[in-house]
C-alpha atoms as a PDB file:
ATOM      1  CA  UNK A   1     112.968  77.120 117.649  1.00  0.00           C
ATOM      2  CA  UNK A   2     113.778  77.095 121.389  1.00  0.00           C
ATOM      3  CA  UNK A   3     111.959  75.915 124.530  1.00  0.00           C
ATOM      4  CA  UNK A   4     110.500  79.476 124.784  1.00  0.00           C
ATOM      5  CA  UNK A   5     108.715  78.911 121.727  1.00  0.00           C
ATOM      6  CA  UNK A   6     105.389  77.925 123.968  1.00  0.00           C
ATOM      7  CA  UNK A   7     105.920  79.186 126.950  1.00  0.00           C
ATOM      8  CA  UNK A   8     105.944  83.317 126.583  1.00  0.00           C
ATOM      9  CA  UNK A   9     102.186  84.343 127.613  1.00  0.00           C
ATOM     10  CA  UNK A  10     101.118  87.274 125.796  1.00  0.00           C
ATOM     11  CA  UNK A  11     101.149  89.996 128.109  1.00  0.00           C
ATOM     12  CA  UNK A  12     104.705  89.120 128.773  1.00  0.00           C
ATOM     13  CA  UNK A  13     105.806  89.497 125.388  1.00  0.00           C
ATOM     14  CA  UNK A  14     104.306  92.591 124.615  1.00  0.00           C
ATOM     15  CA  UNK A  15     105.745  93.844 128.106  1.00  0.00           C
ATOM     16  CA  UNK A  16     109.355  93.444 126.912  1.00  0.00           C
ATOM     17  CA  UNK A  17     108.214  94.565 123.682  1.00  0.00           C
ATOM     18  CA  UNK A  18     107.504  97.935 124.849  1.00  0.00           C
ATOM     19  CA  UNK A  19     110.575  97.897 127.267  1.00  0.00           C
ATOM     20  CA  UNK A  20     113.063  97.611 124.429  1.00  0.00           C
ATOM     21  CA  UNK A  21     111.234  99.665 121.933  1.00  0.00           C
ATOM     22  CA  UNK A  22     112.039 103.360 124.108  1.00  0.00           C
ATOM     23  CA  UNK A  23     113.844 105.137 121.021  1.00  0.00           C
ATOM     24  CA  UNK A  24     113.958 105.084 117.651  1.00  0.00           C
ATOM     25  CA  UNK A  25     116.737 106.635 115.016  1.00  0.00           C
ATOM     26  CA  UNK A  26     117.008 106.108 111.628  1.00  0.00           C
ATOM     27  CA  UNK A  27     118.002 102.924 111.647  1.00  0.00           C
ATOM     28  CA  UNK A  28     115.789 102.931 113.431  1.00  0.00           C
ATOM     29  CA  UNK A  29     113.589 102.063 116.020  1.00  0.00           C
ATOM     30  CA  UNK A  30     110.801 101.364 117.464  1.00  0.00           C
ATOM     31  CA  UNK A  31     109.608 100.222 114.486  1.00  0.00           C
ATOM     32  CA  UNK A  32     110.196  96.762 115.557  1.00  0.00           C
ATOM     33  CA  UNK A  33     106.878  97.365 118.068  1.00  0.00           C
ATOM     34  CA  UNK A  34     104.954  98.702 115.186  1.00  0.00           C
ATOM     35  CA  UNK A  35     105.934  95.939 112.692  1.00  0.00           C
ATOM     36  CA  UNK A  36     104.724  92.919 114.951  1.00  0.00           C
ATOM     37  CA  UNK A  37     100.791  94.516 115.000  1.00  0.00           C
ATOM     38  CA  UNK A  38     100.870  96.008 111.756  1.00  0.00           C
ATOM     39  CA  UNK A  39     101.472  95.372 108.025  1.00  0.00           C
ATOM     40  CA  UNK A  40     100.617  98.269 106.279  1.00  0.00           C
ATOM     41  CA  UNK A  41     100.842  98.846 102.975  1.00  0.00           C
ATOM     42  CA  UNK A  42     102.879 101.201 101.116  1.00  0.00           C
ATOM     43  CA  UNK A  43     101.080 103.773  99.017  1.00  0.00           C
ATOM     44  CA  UNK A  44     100.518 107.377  98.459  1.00  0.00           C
ATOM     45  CA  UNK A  45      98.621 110.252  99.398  1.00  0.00           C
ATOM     46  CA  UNK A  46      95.576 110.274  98.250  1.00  0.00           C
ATOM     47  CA  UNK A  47      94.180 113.973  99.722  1.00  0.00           C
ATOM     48  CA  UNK A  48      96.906 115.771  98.198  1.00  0.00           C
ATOM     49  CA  UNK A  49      95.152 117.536  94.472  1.00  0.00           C
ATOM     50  CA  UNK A  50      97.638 119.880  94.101  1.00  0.00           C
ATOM     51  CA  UNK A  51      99.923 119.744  91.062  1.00  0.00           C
ATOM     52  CA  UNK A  52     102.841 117.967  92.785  1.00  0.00           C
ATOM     53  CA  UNK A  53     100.830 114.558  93.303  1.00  0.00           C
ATOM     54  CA  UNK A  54     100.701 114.138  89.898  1.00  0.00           C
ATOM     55  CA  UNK A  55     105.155 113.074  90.218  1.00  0.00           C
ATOM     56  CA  UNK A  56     105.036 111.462  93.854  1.00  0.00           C
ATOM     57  CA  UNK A  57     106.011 108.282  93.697  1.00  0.00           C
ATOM     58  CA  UNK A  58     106.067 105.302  95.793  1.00  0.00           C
ATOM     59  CA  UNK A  59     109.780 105.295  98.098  1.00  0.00           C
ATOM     60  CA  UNK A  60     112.781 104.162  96.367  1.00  0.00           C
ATOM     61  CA  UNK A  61     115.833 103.284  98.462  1.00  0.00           C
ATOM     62  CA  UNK A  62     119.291 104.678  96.366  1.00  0.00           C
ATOM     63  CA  UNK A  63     121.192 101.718  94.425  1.00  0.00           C
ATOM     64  CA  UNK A  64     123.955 100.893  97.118  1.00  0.00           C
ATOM     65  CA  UNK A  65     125.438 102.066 100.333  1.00  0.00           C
ATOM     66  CA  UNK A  66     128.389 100.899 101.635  1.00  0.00           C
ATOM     67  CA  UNK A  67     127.849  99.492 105.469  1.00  0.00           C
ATOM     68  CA  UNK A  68     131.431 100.241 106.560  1.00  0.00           C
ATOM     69  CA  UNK A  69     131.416 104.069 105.304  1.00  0.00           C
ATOM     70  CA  UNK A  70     127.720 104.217 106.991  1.00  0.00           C
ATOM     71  CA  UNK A  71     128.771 103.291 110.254  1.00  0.00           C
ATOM     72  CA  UNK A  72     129.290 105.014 112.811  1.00  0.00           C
ATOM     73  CA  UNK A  73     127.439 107.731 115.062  1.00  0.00           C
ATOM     74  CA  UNK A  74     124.828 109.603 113.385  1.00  0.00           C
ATOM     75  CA  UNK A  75     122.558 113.067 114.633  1.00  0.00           C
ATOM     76  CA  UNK A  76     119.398 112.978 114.189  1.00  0.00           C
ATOM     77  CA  UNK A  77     118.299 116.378 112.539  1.00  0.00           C
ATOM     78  CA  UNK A  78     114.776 115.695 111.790  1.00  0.00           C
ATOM     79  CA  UNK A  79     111.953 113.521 111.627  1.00  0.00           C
ATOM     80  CA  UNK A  80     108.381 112.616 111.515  1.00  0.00           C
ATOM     81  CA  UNK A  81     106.735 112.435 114.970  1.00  0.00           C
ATOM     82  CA  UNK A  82     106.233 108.630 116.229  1.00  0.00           C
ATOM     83  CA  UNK A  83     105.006 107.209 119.620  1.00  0.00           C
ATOM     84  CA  UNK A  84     107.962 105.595 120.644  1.00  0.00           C
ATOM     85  CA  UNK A  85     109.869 108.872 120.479  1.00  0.00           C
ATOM     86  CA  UNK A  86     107.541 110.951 122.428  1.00  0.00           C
ATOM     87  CA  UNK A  87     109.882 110.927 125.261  1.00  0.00           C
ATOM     88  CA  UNK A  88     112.930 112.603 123.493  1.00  0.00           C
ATOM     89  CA  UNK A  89     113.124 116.034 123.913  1.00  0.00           C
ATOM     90  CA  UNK A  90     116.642 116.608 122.449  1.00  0.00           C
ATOM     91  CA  UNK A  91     119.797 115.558 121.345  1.00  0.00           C
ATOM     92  CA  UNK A  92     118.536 112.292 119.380  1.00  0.00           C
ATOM     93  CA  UNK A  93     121.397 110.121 117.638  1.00  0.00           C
ATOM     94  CA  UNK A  94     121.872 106.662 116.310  1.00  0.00           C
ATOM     95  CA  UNK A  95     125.248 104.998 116.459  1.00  0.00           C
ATOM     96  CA  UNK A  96     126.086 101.861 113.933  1.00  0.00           C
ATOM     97  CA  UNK A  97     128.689  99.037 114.565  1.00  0.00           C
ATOM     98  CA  UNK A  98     129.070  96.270 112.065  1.00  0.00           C
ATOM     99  CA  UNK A  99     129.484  93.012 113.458  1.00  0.00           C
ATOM    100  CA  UNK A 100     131.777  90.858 111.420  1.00  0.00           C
ATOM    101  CA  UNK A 101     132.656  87.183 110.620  1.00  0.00           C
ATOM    102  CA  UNK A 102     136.795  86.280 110.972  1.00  0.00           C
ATOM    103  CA  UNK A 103     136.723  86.406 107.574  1.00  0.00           C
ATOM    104  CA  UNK A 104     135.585  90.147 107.830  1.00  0.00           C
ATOM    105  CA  UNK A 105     131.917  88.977 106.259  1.00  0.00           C
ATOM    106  CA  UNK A 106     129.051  91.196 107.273  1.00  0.00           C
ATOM    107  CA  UNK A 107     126.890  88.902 109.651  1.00  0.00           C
ATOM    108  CA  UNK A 108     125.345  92.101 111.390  1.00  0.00           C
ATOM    109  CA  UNK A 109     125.053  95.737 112.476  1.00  0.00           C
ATOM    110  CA  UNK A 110     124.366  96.713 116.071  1.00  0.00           C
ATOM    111  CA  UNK A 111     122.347  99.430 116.471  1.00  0.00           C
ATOM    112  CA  UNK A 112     122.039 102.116 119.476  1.00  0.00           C
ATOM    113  CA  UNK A 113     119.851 105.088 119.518  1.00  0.00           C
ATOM    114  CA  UNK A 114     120.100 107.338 122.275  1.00  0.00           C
ATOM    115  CA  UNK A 115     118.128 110.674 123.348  1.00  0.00           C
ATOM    116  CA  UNK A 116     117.399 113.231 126.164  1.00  0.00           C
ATOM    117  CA  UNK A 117     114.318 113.480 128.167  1.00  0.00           C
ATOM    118  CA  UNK A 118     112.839 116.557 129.637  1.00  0.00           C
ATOM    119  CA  UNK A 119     113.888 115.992 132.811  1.00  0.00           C
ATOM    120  CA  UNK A 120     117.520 116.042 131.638  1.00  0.00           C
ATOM    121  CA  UNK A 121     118.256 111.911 131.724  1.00  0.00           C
ATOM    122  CA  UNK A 122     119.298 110.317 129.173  1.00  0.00           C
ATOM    123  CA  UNK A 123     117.539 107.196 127.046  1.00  0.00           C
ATOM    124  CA  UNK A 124     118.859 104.023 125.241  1.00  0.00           C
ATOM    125  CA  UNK A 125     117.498 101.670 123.133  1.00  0.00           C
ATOM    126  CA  UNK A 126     120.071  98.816 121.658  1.00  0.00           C
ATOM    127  CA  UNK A 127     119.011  96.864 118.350  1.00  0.00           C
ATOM    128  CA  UNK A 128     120.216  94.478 115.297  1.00  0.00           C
ATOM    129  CA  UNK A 129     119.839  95.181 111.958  1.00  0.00           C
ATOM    130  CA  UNK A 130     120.433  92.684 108.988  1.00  0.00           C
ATOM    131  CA  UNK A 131     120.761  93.417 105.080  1.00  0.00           C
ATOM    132  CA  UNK A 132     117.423  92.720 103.198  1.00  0.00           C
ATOM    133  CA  UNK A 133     119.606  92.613 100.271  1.00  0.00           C
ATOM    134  CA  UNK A 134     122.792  92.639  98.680  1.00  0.00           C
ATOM    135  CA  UNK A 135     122.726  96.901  98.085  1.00  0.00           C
ATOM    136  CA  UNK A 136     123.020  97.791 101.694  1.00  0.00           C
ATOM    137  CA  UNK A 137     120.723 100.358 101.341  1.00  0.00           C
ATOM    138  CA  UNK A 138     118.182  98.524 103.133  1.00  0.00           C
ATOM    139  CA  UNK A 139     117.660  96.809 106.341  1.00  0.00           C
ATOM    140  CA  UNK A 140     115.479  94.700 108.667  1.00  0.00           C
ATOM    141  CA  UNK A 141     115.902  96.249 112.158  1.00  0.00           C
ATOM    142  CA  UNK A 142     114.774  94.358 115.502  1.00  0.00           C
ATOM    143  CA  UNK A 143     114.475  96.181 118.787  1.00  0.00           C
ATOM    144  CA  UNK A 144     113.355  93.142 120.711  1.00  0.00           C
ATOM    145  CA  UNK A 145     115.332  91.483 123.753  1.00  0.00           C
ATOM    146  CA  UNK A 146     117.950  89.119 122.313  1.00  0.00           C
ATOM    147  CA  UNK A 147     116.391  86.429 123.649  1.00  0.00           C
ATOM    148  CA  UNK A 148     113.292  87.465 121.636  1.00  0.00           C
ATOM    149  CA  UNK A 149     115.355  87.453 118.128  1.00  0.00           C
ATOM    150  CA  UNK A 150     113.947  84.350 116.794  1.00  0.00           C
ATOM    151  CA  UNK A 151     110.598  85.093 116.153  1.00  0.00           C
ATOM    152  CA  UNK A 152     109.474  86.035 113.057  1.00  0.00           C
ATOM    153  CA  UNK A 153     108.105  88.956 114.049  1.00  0.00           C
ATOM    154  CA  UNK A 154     109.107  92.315 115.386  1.00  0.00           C
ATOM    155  CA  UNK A 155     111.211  93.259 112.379  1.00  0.00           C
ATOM    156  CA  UNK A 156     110.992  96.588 110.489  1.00  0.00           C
ATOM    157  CA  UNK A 157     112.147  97.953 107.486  1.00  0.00           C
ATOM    158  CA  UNK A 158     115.130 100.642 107.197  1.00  0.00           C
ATOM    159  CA  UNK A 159     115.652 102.064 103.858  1.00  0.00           C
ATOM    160  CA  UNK A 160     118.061 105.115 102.645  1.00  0.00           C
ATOM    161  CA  UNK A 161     116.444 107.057 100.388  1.00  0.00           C
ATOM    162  CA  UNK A 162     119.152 109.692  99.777  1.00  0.00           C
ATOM    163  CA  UNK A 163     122.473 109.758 100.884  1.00  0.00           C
ATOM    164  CA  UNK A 164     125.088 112.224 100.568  1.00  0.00           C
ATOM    165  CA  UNK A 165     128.270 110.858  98.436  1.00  0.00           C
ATOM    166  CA  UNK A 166     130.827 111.433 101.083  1.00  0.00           C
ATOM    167  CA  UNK A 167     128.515 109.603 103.626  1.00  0.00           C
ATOM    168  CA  UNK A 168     127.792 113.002 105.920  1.00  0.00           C
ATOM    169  CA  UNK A 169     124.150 112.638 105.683  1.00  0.00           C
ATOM    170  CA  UNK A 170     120.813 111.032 104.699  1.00  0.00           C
ATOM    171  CA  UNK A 171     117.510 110.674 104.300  1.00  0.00           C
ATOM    172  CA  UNK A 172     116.131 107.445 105.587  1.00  0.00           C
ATOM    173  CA  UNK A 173     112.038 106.102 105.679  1.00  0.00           C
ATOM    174  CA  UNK A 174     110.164 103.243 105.364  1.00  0.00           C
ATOM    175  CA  UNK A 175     108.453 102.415 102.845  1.00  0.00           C
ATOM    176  CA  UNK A 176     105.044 102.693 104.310  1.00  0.00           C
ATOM    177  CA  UNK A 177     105.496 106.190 104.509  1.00  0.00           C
ATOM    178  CA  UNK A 178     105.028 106.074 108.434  1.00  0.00           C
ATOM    179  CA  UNK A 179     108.472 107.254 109.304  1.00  0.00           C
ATOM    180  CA  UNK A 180     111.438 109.706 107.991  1.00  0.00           C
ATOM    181  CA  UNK A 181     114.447 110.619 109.167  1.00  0.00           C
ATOM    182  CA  UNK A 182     116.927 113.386 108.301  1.00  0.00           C
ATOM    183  CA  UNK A 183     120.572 112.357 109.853  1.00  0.00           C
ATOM    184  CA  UNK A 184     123.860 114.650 109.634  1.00  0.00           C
ATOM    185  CA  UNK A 185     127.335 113.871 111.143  1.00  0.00           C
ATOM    186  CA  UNK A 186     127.268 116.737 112.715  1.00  0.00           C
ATOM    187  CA  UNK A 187     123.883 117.936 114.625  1.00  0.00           C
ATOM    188  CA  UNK A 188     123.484 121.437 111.955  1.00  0.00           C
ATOM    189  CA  UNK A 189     122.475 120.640 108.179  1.00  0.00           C
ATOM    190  CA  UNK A 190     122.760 122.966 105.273  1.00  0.00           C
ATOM    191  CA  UNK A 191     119.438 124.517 104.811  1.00  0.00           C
ATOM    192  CA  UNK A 192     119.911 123.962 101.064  1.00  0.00           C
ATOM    193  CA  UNK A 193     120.251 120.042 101.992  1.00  0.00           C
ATOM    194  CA  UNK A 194     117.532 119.808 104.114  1.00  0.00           C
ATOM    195  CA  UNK A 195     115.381 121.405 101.538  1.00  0.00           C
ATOM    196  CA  UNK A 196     116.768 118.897  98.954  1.00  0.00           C
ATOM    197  CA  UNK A 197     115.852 116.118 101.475  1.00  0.00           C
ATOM    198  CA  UNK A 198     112.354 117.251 101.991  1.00  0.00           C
ATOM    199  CA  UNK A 199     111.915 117.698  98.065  1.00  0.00           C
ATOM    200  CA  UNK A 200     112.678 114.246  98.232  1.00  0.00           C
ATOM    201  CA  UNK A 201     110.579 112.541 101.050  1.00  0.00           C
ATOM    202  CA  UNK A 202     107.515 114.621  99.386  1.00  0.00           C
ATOM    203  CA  UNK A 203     107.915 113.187  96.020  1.00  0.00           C
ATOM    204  CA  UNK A 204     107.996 109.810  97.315  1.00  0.00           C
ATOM    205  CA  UNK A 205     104.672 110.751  99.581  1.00  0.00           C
ATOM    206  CA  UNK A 206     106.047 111.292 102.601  1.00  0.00           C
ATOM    207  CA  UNK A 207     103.550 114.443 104.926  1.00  0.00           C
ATOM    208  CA  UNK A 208     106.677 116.802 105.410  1.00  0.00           C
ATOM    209  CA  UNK A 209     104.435 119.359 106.700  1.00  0.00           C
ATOM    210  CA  UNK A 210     104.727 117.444 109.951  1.00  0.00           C
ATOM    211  CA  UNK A 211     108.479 117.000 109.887  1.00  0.00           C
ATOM    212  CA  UNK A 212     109.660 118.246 113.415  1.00  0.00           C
ATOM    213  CA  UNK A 213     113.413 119.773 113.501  1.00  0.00           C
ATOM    214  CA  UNK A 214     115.479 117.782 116.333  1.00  0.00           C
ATOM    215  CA  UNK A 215     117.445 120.262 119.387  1.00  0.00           C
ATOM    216  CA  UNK A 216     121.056 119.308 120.000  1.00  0.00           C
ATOM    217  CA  UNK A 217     122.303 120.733 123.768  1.00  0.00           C
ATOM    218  CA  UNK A 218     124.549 123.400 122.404  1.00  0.00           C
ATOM    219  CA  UNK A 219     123.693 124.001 119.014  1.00  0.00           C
ATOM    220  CA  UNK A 220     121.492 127.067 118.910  1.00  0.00           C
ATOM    221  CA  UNK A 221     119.570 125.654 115.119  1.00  0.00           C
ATOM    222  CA  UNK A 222     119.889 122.257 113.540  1.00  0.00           C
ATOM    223  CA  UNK A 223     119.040 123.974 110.048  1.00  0.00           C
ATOM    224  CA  UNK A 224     122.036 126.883 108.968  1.00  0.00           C
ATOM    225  CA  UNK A 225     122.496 128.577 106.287  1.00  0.00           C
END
């Protein structure tokens, strides 16, 4: 605990809060803003009758990943709209560097999520993430100021929840259902995986009816055939 510890008013922390929480990725995001008022629990759907809700399932990250094939720049193809993202009109992507002990340990992964406005400028948001556990597949992300790190708030959860074997793209939520990502290597996406992905995110009660499809500068559709 540092000399800050007592001395950040309120208004000042929430202030850089917002400042640092611009973008959000997978991994990623502005989450850390969303975490520090709210702990909501995970559940289910509860309006959906139809025949599917009787096999959704609460959201299950896959058994391992491996941090050093994951990293690295990812496109954002998809995702469920959030606040902090109402700013990006296009070309969305997250970009992954693992920070590592001399002895090559993990200690961290640096996170950087980028996107275009509407006027054309680009934005930046810069984070840490940190294994919840030993699988890798998922992660405690922070968006706030460095200086901010310490507290023991702020911190949300990043979970893959389907990932393609040769590490060219995923499906990534928390497990509050609140947020989903679809990311690709590349800024297109089989239709036939996206439709695998979704298949996914809505057994595990995830609204894909409000999934919004991502523009890349250049790329006429994220989804081909």
């Amino acid at each position: 605990m540092n000399r800050f510890s007592h001395e950040i008013p309120d208004r000042a922390f929430m202030k850089a809060l917002l400042k640092h929480t611009g973008i959000a990725l997978a991994l990623l995001v502005p989450l850390a803003a969303y975490s520090t008022f709210s702990h909501a629990e995970t559940g289910m759907p509860t309006t959906n009758t139809n025949e599917d809700s009787m096999n959704i399932t609460a959201p299950t990250s896959v058994d391992s990943v491996e941090l050093n094939k994951y990293a690295g720049q990812w496109y954002e193809i998809a995702r469920l709209p959030m606040y902090f993202q109402r700013n990006c009109a296009s070309d969305v992507t997250a970009t992954y560097n693992l920070n590592t002990d001399k002895a090559g340990k993990l200690n961290s992964v640096e996170v950087i999520n980028q996107c275009r406005k509407q006027d054309g400028s680009m934005m930046k948001s810069e984070g840490l993430a940190k294994p919840a556990n030993d699988t890798g597949s998922e992660l405690k992300v922070t968006f706030l100021p460095s200086w901010l790190r310490w507290l023991p708030v702020g911190k949300a959860d990043y979970w893959v929840l389907q990932l393609d074997k040769d590490y060219q793209s995923a499906l990534v939520g928390t497990p509050d259902n609140k947020y989903l990502w679809v990311l690709s290597r590349k800024p297109t996406l089989s239709e036939a995986v996206f439709e695998d992905y979704k298949k996914t995110a809505k057994m595990q009660g995830y609204d894909i009816n409000k999934l919004e499809v991502t523009t890349h500068t250049g790329t006429p559709k994220a989804i081909v055939e």
